[in-house]
PDB file of N, CA and C in Angstrom:
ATOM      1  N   UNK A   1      80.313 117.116  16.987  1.00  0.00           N
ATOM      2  CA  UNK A   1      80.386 116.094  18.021  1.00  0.00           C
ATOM      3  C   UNK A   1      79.283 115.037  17.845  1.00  0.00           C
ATOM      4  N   UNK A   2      78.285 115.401  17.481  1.00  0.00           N
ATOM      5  CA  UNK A   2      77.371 114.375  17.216  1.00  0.00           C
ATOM      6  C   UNK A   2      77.032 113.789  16.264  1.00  0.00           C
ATOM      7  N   UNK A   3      78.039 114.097  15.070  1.00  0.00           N
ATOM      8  CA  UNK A   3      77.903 113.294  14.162  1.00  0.00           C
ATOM      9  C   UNK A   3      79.165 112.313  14.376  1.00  0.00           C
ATOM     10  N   UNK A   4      80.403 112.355  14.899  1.00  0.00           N
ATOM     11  CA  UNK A   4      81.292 111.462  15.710  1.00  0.00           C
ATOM     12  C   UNK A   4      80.844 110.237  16.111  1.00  0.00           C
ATOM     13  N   UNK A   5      79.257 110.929  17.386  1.00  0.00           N
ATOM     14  CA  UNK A   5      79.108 109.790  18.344  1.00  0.00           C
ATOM     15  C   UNK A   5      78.017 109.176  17.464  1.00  0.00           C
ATOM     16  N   UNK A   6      77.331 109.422  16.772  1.00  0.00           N
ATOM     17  CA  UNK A   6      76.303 108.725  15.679  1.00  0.00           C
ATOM     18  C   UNK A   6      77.150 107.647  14.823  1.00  0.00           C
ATOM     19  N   UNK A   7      78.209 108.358  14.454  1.00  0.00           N
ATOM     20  CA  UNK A   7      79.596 107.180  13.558  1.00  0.00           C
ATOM     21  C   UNK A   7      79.504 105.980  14.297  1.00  0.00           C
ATOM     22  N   UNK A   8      80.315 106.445  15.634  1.00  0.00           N
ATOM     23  CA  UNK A   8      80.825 105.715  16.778  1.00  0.00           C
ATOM     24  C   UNK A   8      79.897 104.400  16.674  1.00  0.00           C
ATOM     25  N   UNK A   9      78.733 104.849  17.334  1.00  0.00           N
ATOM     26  CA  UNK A   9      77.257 103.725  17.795  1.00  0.00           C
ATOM     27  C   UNK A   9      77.252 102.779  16.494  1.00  0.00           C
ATOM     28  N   UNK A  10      76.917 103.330  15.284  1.00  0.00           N
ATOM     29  CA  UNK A  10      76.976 102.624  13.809  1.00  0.00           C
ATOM     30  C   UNK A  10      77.761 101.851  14.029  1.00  0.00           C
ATOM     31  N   UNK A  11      78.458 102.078  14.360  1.00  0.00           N
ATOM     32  CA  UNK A  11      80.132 101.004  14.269  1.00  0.00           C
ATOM     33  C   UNK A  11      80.055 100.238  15.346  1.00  0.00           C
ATOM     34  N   UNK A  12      79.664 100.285  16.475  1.00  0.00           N
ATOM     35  CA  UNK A  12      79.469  98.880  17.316  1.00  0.00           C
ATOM     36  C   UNK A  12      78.114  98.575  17.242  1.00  0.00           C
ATOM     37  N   UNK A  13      76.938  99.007  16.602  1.00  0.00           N
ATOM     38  CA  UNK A  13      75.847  98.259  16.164  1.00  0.00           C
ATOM     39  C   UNK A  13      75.996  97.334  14.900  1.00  0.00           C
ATOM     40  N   UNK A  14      76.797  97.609  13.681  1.00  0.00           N
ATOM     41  CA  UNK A  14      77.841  96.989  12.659  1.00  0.00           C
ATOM     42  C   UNK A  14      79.004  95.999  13.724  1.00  0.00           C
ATOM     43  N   UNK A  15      79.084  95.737  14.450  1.00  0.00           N
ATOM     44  CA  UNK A  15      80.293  94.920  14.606  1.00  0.00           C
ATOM     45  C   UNK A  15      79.310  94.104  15.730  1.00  0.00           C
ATOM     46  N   UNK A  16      78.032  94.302  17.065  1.00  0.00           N
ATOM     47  CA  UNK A  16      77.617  93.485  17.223  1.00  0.00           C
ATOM     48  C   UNK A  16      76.879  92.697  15.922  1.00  0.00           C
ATOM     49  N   UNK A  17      76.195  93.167  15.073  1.00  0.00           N
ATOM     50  CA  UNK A  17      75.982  92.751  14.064  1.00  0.00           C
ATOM     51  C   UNK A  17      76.562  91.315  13.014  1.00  0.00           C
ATOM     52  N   UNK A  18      78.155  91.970  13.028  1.00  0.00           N
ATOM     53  CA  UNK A  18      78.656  90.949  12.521  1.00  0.00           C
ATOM     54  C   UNK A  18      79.401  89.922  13.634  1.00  0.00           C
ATOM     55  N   UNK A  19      78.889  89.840  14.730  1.00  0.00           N
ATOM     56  CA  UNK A  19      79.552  88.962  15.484  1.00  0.00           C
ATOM     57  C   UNK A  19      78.704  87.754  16.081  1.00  0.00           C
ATOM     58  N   UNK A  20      77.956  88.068  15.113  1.00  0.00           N
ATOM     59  CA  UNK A  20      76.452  86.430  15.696  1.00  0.00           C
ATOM     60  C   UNK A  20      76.184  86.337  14.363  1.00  0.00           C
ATOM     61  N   UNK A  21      75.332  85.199  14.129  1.00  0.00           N
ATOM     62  CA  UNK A  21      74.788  84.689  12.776  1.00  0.00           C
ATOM     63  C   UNK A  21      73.326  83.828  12.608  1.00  0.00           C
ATOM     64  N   UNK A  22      72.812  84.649  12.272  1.00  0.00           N
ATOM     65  CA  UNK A  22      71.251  83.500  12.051  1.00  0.00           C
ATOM     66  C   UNK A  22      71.370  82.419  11.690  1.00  0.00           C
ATOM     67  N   UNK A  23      71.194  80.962  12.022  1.00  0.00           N
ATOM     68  CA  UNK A  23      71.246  79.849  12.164  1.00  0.00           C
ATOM     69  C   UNK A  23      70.187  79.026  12.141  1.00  0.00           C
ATOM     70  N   UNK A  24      69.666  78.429  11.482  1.00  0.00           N
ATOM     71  CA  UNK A  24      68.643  76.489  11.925  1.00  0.00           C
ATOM     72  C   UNK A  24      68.687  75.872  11.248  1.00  0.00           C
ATOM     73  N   UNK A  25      68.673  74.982  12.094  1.00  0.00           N
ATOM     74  CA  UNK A  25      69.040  73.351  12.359  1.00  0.00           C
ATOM     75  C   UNK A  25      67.443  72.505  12.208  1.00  0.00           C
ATOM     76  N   UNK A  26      68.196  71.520  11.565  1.00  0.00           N
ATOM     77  CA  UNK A  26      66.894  70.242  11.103  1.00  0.00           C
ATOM     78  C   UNK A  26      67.389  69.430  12.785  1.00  0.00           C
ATOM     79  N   UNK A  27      66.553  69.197  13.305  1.00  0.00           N
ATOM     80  CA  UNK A  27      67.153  68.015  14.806  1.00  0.00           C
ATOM     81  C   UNK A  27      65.700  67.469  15.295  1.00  0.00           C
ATOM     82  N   UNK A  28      66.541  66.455  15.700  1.00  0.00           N
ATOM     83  CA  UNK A  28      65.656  65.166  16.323  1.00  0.00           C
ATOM     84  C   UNK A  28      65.666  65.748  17.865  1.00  0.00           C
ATOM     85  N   UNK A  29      64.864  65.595  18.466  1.00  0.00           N
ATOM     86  CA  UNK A  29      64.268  65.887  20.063  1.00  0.00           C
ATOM     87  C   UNK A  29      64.587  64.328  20.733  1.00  0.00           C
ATOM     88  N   UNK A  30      64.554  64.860  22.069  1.00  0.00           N
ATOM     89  CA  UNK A  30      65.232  63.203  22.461  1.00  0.00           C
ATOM     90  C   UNK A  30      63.658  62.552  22.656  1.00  0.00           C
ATOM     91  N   UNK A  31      62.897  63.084  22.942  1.00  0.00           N
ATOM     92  CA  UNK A  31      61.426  62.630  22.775  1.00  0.00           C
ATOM     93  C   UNK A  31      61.062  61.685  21.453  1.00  0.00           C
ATOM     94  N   UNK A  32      61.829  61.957  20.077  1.00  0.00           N
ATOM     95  CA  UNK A  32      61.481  61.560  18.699  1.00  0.00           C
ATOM     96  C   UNK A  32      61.212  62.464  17.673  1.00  0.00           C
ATOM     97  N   UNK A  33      60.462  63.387  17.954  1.00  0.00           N
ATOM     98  CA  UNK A  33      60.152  64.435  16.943  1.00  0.00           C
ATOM     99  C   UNK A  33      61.264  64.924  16.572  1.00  0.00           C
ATOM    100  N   UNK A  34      60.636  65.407  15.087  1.00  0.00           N
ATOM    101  CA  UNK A  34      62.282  66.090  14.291  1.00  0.00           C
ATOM    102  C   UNK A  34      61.351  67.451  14.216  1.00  0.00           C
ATOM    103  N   UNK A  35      62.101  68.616  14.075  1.00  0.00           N
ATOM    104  CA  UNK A  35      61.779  69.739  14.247  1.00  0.00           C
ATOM    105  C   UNK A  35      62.735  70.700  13.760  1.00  0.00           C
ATOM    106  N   UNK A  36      62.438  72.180  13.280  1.00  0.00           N
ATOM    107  CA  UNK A  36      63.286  73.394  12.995  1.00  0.00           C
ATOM    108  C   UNK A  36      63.738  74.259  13.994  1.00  0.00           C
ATOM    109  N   UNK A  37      64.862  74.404  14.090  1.00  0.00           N
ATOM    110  CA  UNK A  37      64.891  75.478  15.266  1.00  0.00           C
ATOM    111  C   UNK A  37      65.967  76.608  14.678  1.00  0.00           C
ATOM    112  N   UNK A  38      65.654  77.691  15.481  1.00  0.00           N
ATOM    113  CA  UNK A  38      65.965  78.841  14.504  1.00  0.00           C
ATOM    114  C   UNK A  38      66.511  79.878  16.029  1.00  0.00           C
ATOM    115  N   UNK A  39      67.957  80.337  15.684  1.00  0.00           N
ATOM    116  CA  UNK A  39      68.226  81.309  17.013  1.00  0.00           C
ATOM    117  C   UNK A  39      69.699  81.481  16.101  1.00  0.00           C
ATOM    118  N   UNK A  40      70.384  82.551  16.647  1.00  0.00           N
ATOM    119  CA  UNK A  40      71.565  83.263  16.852  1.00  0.00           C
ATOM    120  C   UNK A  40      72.743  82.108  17.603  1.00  0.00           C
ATOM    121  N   UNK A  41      73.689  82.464  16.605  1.00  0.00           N
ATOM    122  CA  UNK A  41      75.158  81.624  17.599  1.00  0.00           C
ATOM    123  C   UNK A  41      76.343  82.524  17.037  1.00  0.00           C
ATOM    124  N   UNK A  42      77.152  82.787  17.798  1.00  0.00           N
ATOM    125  CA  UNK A  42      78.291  83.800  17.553  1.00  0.00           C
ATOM    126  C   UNK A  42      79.383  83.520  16.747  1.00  0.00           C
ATOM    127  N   UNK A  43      79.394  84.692  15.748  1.00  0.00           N
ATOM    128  CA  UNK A  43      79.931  84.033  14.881  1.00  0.00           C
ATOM    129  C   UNK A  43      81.334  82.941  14.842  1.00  0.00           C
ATOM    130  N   UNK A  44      82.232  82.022  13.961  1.00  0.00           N
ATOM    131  CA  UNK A  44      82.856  81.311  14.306  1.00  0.00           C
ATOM    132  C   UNK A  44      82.387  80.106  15.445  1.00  0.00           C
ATOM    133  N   UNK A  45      81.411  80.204  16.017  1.00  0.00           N
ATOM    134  CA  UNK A  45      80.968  78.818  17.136  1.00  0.00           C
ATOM    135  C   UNK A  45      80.302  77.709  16.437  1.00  0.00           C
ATOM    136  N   UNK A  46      80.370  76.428  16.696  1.00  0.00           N
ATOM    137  CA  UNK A  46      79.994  75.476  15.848  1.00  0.00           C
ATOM    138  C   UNK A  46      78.349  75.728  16.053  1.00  0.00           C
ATOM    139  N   UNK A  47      77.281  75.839  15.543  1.00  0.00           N
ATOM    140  CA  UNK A  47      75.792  75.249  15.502  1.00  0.00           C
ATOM    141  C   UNK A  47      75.331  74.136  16.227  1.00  0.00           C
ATOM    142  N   UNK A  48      75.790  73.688  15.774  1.00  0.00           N
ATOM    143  CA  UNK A  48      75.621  71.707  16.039  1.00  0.00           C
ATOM    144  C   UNK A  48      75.797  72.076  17.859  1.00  0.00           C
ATOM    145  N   UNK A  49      76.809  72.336  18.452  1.00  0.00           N
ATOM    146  CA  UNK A  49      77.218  72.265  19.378  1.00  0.00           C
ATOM    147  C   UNK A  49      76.032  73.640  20.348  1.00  0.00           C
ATOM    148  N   UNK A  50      76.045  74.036  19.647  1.00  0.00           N
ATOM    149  CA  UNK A  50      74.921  75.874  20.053  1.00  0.00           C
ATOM    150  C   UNK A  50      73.320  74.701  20.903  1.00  0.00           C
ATOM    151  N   UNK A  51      72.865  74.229  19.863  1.00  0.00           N
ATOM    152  CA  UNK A  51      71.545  74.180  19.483  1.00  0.00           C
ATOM    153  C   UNK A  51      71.640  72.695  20.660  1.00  0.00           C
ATOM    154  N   UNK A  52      72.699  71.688  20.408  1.00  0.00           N
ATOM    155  CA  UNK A  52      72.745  70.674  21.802  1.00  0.00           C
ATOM    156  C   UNK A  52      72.214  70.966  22.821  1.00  0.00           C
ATOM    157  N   UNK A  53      73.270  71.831  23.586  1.00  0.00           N
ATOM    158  CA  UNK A  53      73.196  72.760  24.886  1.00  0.00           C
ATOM    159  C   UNK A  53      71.764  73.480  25.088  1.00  0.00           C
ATOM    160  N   UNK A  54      71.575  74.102  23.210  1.00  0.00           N
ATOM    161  CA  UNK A  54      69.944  74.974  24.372  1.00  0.00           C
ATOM    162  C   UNK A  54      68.791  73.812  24.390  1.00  0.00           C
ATOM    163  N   UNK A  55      68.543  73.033  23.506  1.00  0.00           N
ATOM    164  CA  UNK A  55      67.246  72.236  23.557  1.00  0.00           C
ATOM    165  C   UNK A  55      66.232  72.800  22.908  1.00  0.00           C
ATOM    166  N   UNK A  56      64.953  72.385  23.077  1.00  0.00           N
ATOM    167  CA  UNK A  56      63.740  73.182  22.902  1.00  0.00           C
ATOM    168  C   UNK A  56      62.844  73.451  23.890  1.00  0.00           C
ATOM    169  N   UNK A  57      62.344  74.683  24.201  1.00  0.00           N
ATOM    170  CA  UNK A  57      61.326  74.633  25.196  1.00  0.00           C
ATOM    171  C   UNK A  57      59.912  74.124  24.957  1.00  0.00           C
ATOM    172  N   UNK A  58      59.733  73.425  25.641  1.00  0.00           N
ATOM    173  CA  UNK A  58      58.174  73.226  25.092  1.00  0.00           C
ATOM    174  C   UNK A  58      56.831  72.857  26.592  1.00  0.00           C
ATOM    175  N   UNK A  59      56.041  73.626  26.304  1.00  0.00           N
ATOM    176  CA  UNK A  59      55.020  73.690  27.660  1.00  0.00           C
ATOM    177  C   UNK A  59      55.810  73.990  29.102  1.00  0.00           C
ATOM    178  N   UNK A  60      56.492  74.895  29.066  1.00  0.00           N
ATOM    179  CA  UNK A  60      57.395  75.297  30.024  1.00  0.00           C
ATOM    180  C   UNK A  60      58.879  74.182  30.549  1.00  0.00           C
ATOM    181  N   UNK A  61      58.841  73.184  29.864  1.00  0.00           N
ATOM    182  CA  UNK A  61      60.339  72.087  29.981  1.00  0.00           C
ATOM    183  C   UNK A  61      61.012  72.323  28.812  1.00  0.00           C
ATOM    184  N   UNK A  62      62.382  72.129  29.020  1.00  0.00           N
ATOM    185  CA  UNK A  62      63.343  72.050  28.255  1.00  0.00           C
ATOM    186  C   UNK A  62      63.817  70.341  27.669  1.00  0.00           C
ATOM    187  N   UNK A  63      63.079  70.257  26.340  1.00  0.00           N
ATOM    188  CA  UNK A  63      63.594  69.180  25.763  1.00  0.00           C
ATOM    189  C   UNK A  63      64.944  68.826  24.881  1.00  0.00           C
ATOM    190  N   UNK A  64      65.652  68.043  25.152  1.00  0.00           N
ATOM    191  CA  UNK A  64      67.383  67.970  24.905  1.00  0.00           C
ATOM    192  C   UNK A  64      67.037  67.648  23.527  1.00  0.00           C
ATOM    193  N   UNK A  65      67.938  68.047  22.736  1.00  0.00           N
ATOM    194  CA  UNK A  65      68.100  67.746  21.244  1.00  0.00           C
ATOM    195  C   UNK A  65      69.525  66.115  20.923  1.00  0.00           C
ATOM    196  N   UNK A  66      68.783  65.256  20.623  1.00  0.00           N
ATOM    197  CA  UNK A  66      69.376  64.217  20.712  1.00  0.00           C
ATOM    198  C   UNK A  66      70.379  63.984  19.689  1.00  0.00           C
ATOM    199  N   UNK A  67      69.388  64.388  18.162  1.00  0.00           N
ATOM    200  CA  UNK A  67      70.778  64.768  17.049  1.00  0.00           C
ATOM    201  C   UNK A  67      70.285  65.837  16.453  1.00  0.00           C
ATOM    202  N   UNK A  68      71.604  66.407  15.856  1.00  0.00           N
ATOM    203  CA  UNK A  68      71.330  67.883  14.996  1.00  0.00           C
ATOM    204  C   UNK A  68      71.624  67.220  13.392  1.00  0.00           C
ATOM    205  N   UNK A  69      70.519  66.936  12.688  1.00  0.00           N
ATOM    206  CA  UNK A  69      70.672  66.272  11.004  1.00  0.00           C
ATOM    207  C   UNK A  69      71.606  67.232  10.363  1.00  0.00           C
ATOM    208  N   UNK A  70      70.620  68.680  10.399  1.00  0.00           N
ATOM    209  CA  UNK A  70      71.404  69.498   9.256  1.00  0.00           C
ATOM    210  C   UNK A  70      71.367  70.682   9.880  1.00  0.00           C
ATOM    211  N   UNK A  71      72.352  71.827   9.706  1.00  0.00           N
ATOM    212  CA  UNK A  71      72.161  73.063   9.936  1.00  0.00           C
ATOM    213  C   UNK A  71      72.497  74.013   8.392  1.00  0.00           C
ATOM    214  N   UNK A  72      71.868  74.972   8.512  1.00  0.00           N
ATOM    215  CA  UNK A  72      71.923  76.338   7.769  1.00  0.00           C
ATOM    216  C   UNK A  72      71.938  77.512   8.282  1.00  0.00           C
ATOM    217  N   UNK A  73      72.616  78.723   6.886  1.00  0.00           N
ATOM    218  CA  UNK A  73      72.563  79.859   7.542  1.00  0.00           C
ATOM    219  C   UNK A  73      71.025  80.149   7.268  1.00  0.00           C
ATOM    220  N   UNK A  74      70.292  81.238   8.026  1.00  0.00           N
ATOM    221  CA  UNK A  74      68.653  81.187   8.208  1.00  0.00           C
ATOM    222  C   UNK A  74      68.491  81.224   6.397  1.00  0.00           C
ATOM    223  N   UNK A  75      69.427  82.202   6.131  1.00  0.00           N
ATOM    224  CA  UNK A  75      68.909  82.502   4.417  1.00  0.00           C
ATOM    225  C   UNK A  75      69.097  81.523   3.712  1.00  0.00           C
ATOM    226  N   UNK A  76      69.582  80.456   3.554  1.00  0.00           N
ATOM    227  CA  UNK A  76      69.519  79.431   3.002  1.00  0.00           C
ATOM    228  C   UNK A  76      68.545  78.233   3.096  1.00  0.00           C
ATOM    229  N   UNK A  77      68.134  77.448   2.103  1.00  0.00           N
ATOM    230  CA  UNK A  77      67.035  76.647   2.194  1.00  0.00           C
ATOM    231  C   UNK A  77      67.952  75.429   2.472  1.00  0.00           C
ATOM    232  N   UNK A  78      67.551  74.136   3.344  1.00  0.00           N
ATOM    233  CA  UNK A  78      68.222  72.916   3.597  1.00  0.00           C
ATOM    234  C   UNK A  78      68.271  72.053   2.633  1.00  0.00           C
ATOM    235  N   UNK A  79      69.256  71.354   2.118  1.00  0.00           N
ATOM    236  CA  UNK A  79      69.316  70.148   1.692  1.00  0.00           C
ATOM    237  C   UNK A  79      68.381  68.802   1.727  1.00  0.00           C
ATOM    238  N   UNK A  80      68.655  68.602   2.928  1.00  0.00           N
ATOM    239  CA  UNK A  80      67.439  67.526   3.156  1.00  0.00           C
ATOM    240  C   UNK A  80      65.871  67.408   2.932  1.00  0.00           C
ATOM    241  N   UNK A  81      65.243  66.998   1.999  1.00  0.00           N
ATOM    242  CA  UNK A  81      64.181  67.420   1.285  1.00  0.00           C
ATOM    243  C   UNK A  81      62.856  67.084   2.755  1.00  0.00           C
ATOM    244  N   UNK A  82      63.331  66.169   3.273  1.00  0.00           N
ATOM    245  CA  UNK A  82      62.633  66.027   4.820  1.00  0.00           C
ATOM    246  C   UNK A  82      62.641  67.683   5.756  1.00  0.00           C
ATOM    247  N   UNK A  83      63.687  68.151   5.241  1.00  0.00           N
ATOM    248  CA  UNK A  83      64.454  69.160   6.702  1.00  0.00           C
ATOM    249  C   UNK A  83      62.966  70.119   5.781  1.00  0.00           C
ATOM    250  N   UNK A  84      63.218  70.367   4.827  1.00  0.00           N
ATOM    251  CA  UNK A  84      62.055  71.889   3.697  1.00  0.00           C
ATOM    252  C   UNK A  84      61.146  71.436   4.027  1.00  0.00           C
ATOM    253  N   UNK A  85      60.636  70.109   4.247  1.00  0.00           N
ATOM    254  CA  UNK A  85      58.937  69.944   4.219  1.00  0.00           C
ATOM    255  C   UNK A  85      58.892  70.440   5.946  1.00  0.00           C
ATOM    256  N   UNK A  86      59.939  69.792   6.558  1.00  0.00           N
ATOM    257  CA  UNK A  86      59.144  70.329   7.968  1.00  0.00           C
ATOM    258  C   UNK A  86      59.364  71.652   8.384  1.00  0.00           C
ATOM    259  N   UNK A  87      59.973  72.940   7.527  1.00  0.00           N
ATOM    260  CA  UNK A  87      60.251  73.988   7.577  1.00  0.00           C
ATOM    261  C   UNK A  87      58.798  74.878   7.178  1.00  0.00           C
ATOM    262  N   UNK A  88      58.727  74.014   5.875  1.00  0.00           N
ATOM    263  CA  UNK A  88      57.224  74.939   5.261  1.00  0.00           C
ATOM    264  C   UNK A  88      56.328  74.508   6.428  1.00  0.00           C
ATOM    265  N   UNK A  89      55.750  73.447   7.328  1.00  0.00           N
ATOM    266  CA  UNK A  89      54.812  72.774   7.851  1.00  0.00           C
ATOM    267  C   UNK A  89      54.809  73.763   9.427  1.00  0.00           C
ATOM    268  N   UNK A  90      56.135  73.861   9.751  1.00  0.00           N
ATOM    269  CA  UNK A  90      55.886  74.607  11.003  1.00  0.00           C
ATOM    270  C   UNK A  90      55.988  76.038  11.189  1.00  0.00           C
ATOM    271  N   UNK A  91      54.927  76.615  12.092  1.00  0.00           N
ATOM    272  CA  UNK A  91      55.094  77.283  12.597  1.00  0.00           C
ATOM    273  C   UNK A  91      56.316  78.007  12.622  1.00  0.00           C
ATOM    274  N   UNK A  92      55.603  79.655  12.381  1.00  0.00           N
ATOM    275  CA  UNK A  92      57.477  80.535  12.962  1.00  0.00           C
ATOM    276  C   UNK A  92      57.255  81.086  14.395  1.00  0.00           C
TER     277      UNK A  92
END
């Protein structure tokens, strides 16, 4: 029986697993700053559209993301040779 329910758990820790995707985005802040942002969006959901909606928090306010330049999956390095420099530069 308990190697069943050990299966079981595996298998919806494997399927929440595959149902989100590490994600960031190169984006402009409506403030001006361009910045990395890095979070989870489920799988199949657009990015672009994810990362709009949340913003960035910063000093306890939520700043709106005005454009999203580029997105990637986290394991991938960006295109935009702007998007890598401000990746290496900031903070994780």
């Amino acid at each position: 029986m308990r190697g069943a329910m050990a299966i079981a758990l595996w298998g919806v820790a494997t399927t929440l697993q595959a149902a989100v995707q590490d994600v960031k985005c190169y984006v402009q802040l409506q403030d001006g700053q361009k910045v990395v942002l890095q979070g989870t969006v489920p799988q199949g959901s657009d990015p672009v559209a994810q990362f709009m909606r949340r913003g960035r928090e910063m000093n306890g306010q939520i700043v709106k993301v005005r454009e999203v330049i580029e997105c990637r999956p986290s394991g991938l390095p960006f295109e935009h040779q702007t998007a890598r420099e401000q990746e290496q530069r900031q903070p994780r």
